[in-house]
N, C-alpha and C. Protein backbone atom coordinates (compact mmCIF):
# COMPACT_ATOMS: atom_id res chain seq x y z
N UNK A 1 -53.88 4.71 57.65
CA UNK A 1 -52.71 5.51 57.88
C UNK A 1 -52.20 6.03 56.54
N UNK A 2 -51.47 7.15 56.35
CA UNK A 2 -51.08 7.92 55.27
C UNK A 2 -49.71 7.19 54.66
N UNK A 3 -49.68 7.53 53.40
CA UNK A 3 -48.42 6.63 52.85
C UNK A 3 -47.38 7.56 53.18
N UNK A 4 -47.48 8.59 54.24
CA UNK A 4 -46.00 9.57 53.96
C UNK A 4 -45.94 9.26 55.89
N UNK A 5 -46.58 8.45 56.35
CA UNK A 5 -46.57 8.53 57.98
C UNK A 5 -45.09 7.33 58.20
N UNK A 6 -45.07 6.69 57.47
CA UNK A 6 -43.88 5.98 57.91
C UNK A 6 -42.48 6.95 57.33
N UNK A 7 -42.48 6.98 56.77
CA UNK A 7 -40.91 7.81 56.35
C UNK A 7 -40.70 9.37 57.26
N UNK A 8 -41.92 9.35 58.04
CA UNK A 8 -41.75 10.78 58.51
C UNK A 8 -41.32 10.34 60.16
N UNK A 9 -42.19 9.05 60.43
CA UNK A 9 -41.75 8.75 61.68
C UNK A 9 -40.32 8.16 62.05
N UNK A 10 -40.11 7.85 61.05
CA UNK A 10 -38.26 7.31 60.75
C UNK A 10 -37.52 8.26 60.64
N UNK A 11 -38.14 9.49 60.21
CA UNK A 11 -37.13 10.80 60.33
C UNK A 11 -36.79 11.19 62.26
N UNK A 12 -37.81 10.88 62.93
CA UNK A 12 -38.43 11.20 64.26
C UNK A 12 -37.33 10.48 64.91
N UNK A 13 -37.61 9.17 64.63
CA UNK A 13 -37.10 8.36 65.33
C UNK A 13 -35.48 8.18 65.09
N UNK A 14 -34.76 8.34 63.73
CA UNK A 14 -33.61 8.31 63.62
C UNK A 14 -32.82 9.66 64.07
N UNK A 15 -33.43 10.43 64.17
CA UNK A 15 -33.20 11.85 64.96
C UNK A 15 -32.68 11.28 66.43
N UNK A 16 -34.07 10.97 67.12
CA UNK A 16 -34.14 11.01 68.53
C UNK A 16 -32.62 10.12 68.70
N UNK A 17 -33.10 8.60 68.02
CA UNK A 17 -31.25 7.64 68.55
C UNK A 17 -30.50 8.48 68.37
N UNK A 18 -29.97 8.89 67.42
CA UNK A 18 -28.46 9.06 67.04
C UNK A 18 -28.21 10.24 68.07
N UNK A 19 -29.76 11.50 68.68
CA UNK A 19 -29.00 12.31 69.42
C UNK A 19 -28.93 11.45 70.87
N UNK A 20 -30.01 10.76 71.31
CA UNK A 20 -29.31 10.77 72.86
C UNK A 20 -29.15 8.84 73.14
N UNK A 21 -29.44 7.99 71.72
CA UNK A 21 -28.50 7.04 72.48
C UNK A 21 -27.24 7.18 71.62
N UNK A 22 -26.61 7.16 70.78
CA UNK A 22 -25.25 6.89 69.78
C UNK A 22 -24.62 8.20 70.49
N UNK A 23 -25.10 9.56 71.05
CA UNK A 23 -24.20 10.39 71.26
C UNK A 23 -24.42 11.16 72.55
N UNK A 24 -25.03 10.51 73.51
CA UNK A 24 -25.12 11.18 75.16
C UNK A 24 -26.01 12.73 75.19
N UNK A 25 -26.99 12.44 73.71
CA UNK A 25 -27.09 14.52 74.47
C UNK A 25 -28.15 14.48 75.29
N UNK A 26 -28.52 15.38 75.63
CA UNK A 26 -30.19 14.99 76.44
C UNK A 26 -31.26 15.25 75.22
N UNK A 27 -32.34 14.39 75.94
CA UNK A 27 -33.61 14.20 74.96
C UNK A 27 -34.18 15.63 74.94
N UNK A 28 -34.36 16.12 73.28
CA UNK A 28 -35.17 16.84 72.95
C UNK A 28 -36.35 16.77 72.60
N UNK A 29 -37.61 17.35 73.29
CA UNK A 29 -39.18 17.14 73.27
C UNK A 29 -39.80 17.48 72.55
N UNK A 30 -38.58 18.46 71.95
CA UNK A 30 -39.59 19.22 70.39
C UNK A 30 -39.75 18.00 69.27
N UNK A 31 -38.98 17.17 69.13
CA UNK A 31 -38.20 16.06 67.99
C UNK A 31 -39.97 15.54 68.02
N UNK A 32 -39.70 14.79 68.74
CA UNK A 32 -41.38 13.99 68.53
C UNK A 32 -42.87 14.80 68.69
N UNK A 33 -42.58 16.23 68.97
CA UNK A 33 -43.74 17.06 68.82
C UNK A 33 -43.58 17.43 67.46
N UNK A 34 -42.65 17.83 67.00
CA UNK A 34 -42.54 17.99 65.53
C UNK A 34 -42.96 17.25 64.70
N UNK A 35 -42.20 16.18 65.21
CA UNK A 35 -42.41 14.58 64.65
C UNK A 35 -44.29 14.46 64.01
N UNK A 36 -44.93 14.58 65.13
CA UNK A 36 -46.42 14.21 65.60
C UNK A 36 -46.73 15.73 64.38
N UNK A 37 -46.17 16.38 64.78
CA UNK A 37 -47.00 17.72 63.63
C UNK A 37 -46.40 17.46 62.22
N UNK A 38 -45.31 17.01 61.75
CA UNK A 38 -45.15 16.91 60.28
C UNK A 38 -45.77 16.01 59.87
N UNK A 39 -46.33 14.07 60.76
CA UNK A 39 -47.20 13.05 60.23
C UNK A 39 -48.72 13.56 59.90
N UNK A 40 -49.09 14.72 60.98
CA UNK A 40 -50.38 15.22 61.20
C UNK A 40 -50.30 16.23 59.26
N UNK A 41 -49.81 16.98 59.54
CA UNK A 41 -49.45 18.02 57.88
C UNK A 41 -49.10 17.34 56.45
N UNK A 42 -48.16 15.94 56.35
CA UNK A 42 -48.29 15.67 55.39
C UNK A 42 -49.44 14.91 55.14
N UNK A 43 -50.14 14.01 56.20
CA UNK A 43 -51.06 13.37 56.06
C UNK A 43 -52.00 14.33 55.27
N UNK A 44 -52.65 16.01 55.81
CA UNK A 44 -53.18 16.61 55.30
C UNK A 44 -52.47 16.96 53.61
N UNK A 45 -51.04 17.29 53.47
CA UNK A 45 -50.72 17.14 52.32
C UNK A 45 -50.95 16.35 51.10
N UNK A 46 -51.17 15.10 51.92
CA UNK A 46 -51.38 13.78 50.97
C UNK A 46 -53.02 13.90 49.98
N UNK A 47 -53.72 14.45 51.19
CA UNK A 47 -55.24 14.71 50.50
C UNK A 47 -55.49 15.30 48.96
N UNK A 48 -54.60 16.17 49.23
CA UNK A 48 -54.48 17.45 47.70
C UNK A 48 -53.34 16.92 46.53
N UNK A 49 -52.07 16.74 47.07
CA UNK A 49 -51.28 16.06 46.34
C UNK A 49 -50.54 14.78 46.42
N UNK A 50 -50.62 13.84 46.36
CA UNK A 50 -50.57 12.26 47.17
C UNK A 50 -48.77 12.53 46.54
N UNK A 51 -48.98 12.42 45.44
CA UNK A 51 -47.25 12.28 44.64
C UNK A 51 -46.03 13.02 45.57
N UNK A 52 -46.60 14.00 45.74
CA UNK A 52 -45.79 15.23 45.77
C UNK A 52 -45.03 14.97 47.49
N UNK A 53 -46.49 14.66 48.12
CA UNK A 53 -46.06 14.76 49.53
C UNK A 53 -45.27 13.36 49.92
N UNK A 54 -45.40 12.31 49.05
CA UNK A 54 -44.41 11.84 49.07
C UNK A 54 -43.09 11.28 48.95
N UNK A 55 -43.20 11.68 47.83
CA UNK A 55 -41.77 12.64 47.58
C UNK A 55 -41.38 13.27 48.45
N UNK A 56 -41.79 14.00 49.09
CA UNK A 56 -41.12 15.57 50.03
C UNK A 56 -40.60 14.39 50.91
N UNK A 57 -41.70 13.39 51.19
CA UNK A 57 -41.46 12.85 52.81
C UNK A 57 -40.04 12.00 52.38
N UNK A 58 -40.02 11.57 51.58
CA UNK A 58 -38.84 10.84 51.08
C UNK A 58 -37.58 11.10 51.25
N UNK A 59 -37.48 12.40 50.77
CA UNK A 59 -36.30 13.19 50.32
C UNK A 59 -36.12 13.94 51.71
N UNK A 60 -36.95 14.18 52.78
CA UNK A 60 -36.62 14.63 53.49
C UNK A 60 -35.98 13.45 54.93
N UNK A 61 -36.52 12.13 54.44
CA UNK A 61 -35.82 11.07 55.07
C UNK A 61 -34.49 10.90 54.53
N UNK A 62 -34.24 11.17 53.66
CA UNK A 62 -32.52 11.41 53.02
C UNK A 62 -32.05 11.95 53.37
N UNK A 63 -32.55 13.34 53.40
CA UNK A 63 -32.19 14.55 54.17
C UNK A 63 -31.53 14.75 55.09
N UNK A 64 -32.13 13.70 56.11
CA UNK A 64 -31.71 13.67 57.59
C UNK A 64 -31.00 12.85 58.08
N UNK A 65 -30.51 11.96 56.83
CA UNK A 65 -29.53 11.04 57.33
C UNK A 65 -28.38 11.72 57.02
N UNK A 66 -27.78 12.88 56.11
CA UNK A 66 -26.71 13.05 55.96
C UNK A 66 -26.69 14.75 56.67
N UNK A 67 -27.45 15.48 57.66
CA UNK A 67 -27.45 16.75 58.20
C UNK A 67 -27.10 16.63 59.60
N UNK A 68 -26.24 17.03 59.75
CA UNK A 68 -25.36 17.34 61.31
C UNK A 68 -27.09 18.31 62.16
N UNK A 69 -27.07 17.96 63.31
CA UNK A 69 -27.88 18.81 63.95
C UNK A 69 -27.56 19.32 65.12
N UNK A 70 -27.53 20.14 65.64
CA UNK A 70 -26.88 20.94 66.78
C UNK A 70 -25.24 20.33 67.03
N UNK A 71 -24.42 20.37 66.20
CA UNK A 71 -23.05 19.85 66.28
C UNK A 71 -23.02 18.70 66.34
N UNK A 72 -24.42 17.99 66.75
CA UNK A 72 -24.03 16.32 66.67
C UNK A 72 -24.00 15.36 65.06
N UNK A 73 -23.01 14.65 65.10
CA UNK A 73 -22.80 14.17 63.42
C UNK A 73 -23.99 13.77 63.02
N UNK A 74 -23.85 13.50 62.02
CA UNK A 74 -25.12 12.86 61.37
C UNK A 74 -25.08 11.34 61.32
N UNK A 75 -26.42 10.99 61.67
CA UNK A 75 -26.18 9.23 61.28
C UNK A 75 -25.64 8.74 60.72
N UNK A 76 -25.26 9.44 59.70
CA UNK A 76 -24.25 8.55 58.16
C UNK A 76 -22.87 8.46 59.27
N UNK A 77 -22.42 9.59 59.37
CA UNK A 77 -21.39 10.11 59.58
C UNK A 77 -20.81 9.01 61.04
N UNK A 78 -22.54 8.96 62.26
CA UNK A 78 -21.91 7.87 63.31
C UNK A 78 -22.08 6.43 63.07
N UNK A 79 -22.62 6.20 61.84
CA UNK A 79 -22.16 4.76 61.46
C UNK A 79 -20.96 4.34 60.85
N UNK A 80 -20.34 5.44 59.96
CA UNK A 80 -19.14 5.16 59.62
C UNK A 80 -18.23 4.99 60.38
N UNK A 81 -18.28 5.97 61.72
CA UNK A 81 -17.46 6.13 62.69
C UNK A 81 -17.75 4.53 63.20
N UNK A 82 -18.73 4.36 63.64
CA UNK A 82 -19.27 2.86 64.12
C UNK A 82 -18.33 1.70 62.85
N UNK A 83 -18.60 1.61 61.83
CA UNK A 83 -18.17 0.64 61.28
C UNK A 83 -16.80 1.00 60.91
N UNK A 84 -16.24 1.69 61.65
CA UNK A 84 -14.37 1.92 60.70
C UNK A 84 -13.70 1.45 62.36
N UNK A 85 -14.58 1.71 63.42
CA UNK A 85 -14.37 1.05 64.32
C UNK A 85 -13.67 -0.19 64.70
N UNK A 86 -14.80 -1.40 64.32
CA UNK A 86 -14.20 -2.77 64.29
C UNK A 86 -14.83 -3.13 65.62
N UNK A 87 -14.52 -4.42 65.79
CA UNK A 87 -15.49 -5.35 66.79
C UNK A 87 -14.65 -4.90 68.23
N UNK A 88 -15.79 -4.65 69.25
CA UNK A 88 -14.47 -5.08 70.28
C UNK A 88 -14.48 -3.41 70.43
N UNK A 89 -14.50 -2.19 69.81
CA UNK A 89 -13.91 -0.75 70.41
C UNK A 89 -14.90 -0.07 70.47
């Protein structure tokens, strides 16, 4: 397996929760087709430039923790909400 396949599938996957379990939207099918085509592309990335593509994959797992996507907050944003919360609400 490629060293950029885990940080890309964590992009996939932290996408998919935060939109339809932390915030009710309905499941989008593109998320994990995308998902499946960016592991498939950087993997090919990795061949030519190993450094580079992982880096990208990195930074683009950062990326996506702090980018609102179709109006829904961003993970950062519903954990804070989650932890300013408190036990119990």
């Amino acid at each position: 397996m490629a060293a950029t396949t885990g940080p890309i599938l964590a992009i996939g996957t932290i996408t998919i929760l935060n939109q339809t379990v932390f915030h009710k939207q309905p499941m989008d099918w593109l998320i994990p087709i995308a998902t499946g085509a960016a592991c498939a592309g950087f993997a090919l990335l990795e061949q030519g430039a190993p450094q580079a593509a992982r880096m990208a994959a990195y930074t683009a797992l950062v990326a996506v923790l702090f980018t609102r996507i179709n109006g829904v907050p961003s993970p950062t944003e519903s954990f804070v909400s989650w932890w300013n919360a408190g036990p119990g609400k």
